[in-house]
PDB file of N, CA and C in Angstrom:
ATOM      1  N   UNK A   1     -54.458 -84.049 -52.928  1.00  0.00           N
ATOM      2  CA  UNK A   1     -53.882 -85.367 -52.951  1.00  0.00           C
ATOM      3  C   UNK A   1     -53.004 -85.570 -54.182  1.00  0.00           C
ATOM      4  N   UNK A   2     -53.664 -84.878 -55.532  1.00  0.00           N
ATOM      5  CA  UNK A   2     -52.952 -85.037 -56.481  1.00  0.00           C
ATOM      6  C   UNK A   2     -51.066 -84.686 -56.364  1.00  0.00           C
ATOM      7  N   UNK A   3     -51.527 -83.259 -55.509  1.00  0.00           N
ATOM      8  CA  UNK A   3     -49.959 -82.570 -55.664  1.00  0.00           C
ATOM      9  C   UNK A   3     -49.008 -83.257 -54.471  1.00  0.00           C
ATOM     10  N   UNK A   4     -49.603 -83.814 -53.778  1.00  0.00           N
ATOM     11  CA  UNK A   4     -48.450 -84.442 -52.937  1.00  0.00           C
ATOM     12  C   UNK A   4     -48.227 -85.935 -53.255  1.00  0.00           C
ATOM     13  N   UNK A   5     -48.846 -86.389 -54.010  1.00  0.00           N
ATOM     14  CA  UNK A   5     -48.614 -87.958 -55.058  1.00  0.00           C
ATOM     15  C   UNK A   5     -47.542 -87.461 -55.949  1.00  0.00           C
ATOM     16  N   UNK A   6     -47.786 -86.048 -56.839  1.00  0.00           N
ATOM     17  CA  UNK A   6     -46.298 -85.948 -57.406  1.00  0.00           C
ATOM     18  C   UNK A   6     -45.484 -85.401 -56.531  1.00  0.00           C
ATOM     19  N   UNK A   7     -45.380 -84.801 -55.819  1.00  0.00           N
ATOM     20  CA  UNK A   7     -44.324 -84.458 -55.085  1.00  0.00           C
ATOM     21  C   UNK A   7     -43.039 -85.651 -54.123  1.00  0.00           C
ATOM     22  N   UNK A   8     -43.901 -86.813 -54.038  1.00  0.00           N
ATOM     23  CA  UNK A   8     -43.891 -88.044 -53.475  1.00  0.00           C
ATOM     24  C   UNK A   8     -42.864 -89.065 -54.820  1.00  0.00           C
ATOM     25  N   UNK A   9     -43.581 -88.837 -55.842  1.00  0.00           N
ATOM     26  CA  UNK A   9     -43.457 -88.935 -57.168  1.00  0.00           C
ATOM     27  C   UNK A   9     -41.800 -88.507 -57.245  1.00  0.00           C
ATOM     28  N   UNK A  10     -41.921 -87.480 -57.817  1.00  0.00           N
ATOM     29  CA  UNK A  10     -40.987 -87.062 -58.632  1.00  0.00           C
ATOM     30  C   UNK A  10     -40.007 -85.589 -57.995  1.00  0.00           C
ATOM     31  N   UNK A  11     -40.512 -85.105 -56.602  1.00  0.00           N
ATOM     32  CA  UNK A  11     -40.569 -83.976 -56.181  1.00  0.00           C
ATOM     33  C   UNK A  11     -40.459 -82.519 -57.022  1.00  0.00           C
ATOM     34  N   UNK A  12     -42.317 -83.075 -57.997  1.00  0.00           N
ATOM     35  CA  UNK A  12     -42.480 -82.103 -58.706  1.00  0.00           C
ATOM     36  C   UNK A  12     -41.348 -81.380 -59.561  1.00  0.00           C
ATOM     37  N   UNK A  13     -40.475 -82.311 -60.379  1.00  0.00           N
ATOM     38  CA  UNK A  13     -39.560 -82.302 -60.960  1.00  0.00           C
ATOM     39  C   UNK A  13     -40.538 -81.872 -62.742  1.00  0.00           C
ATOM     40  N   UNK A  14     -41.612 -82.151 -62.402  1.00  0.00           N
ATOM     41  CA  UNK A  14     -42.418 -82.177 -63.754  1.00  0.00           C
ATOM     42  C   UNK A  14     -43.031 -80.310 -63.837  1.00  0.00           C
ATOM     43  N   UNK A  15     -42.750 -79.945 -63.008  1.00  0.00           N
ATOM     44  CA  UNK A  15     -43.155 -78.066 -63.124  1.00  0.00           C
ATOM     45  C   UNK A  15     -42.674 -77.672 -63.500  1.00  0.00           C
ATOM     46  N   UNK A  16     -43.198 -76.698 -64.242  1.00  0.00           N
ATOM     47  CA  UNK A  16     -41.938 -76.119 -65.174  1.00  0.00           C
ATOM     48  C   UNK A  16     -41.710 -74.369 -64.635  1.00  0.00           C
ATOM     49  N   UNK A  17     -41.120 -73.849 -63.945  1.00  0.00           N
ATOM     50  CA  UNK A  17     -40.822 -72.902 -63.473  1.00  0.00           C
ATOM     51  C   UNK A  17     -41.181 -71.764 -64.283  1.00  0.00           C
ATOM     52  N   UNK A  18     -42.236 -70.644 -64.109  1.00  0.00           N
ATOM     53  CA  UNK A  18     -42.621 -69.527 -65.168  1.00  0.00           C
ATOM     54  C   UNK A  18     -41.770 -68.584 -65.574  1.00  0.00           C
ATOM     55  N   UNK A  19     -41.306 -68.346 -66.592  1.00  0.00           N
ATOM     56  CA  UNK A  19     -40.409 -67.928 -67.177  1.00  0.00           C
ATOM     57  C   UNK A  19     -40.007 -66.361 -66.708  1.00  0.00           C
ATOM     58  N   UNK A  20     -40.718 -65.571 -66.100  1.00  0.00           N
ATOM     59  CA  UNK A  20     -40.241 -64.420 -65.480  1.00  0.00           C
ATOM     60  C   UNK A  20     -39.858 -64.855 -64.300  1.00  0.00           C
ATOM     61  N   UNK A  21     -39.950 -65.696 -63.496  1.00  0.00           N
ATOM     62  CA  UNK A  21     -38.554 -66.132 -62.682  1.00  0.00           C
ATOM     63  C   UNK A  21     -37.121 -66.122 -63.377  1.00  0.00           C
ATOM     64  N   UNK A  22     -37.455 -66.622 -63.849  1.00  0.00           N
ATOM     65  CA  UNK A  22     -35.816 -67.053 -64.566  1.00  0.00           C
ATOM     66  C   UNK A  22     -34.643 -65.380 -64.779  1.00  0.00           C
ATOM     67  N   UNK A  23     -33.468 -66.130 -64.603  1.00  0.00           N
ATOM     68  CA  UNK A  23     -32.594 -64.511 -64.355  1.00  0.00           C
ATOM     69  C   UNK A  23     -31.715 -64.670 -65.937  1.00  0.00           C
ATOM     70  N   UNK A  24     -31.843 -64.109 -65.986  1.00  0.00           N
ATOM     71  CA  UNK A  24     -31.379 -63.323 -67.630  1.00  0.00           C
ATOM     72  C   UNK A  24     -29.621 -63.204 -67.413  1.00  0.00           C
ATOM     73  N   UNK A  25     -28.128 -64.297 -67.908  1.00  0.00           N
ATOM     74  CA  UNK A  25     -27.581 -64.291 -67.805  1.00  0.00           C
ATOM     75  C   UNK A  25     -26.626 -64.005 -69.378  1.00  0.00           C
ATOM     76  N   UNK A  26     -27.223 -63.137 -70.114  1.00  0.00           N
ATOM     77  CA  UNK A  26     -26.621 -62.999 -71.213  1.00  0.00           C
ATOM     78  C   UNK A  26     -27.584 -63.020 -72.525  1.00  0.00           C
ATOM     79  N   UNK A  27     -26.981 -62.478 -73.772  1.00  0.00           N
ATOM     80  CA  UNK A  27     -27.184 -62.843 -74.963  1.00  0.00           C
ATOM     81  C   UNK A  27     -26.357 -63.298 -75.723  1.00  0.00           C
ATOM     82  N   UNK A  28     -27.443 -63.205 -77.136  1.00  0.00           N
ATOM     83  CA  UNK A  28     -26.948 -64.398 -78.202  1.00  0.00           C
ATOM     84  C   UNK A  28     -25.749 -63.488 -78.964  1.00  0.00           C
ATOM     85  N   UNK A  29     -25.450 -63.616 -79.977  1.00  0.00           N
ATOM     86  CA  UNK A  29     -24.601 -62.733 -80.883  1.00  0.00           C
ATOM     87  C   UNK A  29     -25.923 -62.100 -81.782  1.00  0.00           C
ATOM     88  N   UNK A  30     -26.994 -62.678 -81.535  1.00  0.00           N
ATOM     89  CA  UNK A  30     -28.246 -62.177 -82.553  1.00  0.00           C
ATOM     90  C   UNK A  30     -28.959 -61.350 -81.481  1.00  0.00           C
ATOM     91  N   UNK A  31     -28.716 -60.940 -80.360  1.00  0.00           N
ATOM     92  CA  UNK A  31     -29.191 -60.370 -79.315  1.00  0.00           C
ATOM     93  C   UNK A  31     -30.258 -61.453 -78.468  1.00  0.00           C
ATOM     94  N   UNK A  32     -30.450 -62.312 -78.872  1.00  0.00           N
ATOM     95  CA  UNK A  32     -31.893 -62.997 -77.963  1.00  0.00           C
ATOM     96  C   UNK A  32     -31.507 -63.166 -76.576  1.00  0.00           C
ATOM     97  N   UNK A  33     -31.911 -63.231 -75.594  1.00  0.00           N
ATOM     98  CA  UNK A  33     -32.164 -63.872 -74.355  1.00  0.00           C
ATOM     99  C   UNK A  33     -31.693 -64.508 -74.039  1.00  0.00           C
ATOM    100  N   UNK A  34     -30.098 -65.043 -72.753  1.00  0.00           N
ATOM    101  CA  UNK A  34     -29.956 -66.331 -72.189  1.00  0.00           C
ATOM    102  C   UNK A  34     -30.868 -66.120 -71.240  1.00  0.00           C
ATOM    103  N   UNK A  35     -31.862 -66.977 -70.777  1.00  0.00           N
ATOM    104  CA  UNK A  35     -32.181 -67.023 -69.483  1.00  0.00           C
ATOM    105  C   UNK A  35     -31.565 -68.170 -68.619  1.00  0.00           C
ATOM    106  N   UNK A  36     -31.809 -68.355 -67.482  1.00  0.00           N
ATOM    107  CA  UNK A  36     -31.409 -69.626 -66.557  1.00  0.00           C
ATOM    108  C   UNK A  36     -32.678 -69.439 -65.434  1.00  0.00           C
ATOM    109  N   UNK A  37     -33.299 -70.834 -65.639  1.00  0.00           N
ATOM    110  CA  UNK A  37     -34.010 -71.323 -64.646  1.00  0.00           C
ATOM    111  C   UNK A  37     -33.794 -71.793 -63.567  1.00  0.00           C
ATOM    112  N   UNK A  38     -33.746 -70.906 -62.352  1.00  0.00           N
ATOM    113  CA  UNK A  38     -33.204 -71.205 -61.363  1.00  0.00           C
ATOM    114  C   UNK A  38     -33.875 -72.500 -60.501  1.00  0.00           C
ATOM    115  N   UNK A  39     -34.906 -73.462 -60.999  1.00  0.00           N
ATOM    116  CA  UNK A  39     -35.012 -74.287 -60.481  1.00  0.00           C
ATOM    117  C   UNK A  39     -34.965 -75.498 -61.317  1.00  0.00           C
ATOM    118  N   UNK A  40     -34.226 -75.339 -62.858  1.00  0.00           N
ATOM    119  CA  UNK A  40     -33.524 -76.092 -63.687  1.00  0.00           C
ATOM    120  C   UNK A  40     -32.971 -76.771 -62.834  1.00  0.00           C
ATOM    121  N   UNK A  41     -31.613 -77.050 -64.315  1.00  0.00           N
ATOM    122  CA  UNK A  41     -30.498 -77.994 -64.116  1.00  0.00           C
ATOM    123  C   UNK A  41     -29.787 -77.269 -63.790  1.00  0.00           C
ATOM    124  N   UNK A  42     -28.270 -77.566 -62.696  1.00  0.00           N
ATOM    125  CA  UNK A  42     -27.449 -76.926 -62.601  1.00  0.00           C
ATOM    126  C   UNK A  42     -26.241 -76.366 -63.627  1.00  0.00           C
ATOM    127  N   UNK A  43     -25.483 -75.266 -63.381  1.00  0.00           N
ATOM    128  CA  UNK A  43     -24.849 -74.996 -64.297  1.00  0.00           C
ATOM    129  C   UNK A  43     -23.690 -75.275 -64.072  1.00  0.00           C
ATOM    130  N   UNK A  44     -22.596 -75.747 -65.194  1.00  0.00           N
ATOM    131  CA  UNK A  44     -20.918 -75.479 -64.683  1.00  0.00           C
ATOM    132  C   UNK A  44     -20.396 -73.878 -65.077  1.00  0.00           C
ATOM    133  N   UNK A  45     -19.634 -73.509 -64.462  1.00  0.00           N
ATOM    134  CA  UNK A  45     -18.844 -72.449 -65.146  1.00  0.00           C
ATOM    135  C   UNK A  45     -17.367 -72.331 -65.360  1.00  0.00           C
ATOM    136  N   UNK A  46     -16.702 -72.835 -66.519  1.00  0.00           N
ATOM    137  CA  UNK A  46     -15.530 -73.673 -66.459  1.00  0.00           C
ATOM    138  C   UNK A  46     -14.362 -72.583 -67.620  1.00  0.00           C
ATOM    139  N   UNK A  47     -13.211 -72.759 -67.300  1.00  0.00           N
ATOM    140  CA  UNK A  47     -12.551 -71.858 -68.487  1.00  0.00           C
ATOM    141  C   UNK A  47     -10.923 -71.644 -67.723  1.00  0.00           C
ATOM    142  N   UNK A  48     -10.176 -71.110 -68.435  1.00  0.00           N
ATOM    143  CA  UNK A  48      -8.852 -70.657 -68.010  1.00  0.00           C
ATOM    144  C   UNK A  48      -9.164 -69.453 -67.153  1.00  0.00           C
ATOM    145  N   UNK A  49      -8.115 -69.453 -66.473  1.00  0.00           N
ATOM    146  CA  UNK A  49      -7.606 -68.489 -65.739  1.00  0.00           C
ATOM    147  C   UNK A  49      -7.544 -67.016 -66.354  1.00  0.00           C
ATOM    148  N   UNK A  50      -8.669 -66.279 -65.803  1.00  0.00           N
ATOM    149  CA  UNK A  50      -8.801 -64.632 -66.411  1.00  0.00           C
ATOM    150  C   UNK A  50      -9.567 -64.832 -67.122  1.00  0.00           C
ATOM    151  N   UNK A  51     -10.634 -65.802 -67.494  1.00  0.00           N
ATOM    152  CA  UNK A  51     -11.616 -65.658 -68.584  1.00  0.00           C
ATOM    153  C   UNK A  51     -12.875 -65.152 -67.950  1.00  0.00           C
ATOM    154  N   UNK A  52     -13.142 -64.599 -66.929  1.00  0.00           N
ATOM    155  CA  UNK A  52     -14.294 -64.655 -66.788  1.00  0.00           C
ATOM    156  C   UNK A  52     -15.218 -65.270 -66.184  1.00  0.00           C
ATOM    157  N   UNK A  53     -15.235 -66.240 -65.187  1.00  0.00           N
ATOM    158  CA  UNK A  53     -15.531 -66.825 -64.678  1.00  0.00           C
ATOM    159  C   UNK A  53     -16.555 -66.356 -63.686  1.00  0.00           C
ATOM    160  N   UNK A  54     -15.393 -65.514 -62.620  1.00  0.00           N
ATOM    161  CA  UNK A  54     -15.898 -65.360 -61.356  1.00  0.00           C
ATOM    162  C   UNK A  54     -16.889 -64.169 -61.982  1.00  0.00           C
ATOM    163  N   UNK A  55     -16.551 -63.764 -62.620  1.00  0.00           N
ATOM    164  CA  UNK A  55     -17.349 -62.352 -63.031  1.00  0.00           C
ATOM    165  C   UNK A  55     -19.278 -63.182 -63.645  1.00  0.00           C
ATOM    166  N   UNK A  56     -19.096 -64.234 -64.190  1.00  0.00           N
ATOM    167  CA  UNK A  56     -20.281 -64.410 -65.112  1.00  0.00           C
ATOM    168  C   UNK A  56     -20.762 -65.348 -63.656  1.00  0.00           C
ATOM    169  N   UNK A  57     -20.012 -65.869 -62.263  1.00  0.00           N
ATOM    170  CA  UNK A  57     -20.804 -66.530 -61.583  1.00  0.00           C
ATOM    171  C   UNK A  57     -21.263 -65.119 -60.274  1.00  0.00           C
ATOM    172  N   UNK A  58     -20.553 -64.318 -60.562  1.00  0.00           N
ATOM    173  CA  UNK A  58     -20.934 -63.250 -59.031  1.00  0.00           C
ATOM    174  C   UNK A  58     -22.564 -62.391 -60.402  1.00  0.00           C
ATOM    175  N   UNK A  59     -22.530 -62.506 -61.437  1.00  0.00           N
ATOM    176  CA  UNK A  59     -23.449 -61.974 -62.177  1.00  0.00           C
ATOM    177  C   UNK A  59     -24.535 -62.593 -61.643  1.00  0.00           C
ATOM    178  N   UNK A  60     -24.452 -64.226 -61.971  1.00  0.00           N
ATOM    179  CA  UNK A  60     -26.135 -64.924 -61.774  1.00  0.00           C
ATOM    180  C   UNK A  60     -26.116 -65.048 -60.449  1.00  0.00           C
ATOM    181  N   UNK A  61     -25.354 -64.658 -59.248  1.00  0.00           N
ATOM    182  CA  UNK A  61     -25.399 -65.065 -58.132  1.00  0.00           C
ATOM    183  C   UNK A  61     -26.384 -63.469 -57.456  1.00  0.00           C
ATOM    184  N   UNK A  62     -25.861 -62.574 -57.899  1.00  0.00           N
ATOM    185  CA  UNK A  62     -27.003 -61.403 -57.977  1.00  0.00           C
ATOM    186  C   UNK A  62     -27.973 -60.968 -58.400  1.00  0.00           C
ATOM    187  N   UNK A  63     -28.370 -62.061 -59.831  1.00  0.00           N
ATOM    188  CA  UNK A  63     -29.557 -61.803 -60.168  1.00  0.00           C
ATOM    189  C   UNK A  63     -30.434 -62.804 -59.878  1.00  0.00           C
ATOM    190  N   UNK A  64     -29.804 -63.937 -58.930  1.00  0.00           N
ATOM    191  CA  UNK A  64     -30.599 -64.718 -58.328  1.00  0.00           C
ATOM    192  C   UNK A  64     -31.226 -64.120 -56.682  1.00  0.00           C
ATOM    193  N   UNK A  65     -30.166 -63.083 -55.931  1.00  0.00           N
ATOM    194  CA  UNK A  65     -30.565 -62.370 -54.945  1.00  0.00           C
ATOM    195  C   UNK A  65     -31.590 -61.509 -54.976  1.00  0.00           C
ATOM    196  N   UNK A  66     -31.526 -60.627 -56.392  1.00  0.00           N
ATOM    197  CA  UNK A  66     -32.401 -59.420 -56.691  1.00  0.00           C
ATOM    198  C   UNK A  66     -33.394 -60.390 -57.182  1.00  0.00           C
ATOM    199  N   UNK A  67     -33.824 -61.419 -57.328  1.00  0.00           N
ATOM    200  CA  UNK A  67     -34.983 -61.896 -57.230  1.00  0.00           C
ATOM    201  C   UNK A  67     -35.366 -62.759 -56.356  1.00  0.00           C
ATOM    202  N   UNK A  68     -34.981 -62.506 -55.108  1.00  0.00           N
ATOM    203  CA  UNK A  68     -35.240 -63.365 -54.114  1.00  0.00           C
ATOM    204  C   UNK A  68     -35.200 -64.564 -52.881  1.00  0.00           C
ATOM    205  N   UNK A  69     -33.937 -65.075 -54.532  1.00  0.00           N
ATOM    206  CA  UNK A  69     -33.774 -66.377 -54.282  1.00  0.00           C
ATOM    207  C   UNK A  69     -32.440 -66.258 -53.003  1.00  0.00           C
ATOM    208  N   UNK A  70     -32.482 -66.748 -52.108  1.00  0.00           N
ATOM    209  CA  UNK A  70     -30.956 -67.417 -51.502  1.00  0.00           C
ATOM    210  C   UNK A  70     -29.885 -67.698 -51.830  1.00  0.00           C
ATOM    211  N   UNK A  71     -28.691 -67.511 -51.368  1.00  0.00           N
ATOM    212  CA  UNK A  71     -27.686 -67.512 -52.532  1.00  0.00           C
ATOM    213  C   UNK A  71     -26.450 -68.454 -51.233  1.00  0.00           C
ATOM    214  N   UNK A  72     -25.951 -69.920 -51.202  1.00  0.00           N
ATOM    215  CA  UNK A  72     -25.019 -69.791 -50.593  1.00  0.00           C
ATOM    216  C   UNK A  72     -23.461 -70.392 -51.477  1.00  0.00           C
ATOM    217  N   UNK A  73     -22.734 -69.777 -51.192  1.00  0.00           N
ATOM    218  CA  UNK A  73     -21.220 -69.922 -51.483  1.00  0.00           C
ATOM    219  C   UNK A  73     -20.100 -70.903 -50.908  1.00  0.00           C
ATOM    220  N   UNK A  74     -19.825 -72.138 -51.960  1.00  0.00           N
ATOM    221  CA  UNK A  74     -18.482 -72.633 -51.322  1.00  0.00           C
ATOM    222  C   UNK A  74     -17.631 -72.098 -51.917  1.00  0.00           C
ATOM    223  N   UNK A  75     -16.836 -70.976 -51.323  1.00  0.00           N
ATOM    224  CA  UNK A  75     -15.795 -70.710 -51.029  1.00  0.00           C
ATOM    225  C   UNK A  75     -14.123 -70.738 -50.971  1.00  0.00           C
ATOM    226  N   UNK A  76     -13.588 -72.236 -50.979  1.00  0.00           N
ATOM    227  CA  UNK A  76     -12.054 -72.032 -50.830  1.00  0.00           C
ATOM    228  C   UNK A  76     -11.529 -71.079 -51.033  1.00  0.00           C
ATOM    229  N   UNK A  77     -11.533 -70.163 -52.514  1.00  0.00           N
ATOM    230  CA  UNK A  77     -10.383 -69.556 -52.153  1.00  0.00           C
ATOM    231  C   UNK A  77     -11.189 -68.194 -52.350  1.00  0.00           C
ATOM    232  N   UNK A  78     -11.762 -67.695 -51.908  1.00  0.00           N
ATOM    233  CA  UNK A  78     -12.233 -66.632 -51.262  1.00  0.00           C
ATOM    234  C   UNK A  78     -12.157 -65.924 -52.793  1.00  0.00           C
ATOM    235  N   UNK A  79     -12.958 -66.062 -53.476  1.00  0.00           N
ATOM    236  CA  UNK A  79     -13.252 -65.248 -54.729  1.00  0.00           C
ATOM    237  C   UNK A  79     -14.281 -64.202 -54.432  1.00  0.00           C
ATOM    238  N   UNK A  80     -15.211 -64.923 -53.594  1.00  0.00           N
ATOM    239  CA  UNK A  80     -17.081 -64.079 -53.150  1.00  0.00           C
ATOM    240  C   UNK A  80     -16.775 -63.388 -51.945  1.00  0.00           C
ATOM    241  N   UNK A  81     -15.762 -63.222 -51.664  1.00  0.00           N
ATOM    242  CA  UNK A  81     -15.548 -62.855 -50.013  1.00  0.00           C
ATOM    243  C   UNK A  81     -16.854 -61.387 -49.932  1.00  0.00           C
ATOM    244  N   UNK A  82     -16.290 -60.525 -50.646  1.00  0.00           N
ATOM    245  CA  UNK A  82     -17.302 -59.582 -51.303  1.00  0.00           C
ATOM    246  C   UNK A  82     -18.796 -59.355 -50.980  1.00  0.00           C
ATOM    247  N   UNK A  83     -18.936 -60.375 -51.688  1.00  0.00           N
ATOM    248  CA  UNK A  83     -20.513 -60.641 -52.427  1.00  0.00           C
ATOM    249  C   UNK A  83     -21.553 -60.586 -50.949  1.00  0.00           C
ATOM    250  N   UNK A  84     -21.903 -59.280 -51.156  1.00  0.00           N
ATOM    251  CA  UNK A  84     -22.863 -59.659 -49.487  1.00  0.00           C
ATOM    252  C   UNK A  84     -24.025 -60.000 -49.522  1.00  0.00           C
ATOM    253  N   UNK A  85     -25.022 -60.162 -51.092  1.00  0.00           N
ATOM    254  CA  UNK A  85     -26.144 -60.894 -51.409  1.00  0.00           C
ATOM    255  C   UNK A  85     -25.925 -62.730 -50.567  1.00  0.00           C
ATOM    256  N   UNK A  86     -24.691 -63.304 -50.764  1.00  0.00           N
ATOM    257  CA  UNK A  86     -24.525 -64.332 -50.194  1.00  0.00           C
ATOM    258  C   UNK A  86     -24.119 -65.181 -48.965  1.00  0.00           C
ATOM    259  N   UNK A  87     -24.275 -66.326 -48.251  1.00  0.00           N
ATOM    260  CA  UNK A  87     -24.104 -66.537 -47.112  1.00  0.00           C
ATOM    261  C   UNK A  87     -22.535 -67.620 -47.710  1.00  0.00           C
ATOM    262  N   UNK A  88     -21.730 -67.304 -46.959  1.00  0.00           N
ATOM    263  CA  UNK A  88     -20.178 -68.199 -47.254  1.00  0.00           C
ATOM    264  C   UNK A  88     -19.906 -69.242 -46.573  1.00  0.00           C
ATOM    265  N   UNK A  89     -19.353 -69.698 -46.905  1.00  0.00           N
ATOM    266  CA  UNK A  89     -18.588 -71.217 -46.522  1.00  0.00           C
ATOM    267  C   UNK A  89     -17.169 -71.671 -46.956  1.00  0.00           C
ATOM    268  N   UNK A  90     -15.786 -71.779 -46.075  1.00  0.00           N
ATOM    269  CA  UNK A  90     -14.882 -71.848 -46.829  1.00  0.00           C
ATOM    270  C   UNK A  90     -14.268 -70.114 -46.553  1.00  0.00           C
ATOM    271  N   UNK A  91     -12.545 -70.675 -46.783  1.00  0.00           N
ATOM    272  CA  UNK A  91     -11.355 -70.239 -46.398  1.00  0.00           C
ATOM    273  C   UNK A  91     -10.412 -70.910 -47.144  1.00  0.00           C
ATOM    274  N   UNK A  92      -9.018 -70.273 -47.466  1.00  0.00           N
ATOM    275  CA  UNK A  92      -7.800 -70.880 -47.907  1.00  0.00           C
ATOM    276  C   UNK A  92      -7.294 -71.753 -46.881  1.00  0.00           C
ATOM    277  N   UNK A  93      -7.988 -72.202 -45.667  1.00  0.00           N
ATOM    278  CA  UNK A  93      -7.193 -72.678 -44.707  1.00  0.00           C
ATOM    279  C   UNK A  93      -7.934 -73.832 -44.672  1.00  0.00           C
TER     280      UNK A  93
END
């Protein structure tokens, strides 16, 4: 009863996801750990043109597959066309 009062609640927004879930999207300049909690907050991934982008989002989009998780893609302009860990959505048309 308890767990479906929070779920009702807050939809168990109060769990804190165990940290070997989480997919490892980088380090520090001191070497430590980025992780990302995939049932966190969402992320942006924002920058000029050629920085890196698609590369640091097809990264966590595979290390969210190789652990399990579902992966789906909006698409426009066909950056993930590729990516066969993911299910697509979206065309230049």
């Amino acid at each position: 009863m308890e767990l479906v009062d929070r779920l009702i609640a807050n939809d168990l927004s109060d769990l804190k996801t165990l940290s070997r879930h989480h997919i490892l999207i980088g380090a520090t300049d001191d070497k430590a750990e980025v992780p990302l909690d995939p049932a966190g907050y969402g992320v942006l991934v924002a920058g000029t043109s050629g920085s890196g982008k698609s590369k640091i989002t097809t990264s966590i989009m595979e290390g969210l597959a190789d652990a399990g998780y579902q992966v789906l893609v909006i698409d426009p302009e066909v950056d993930y066309e590729t990516l066969d860990c993911a299910n697509h959505i979206g065309n230049p048309t």
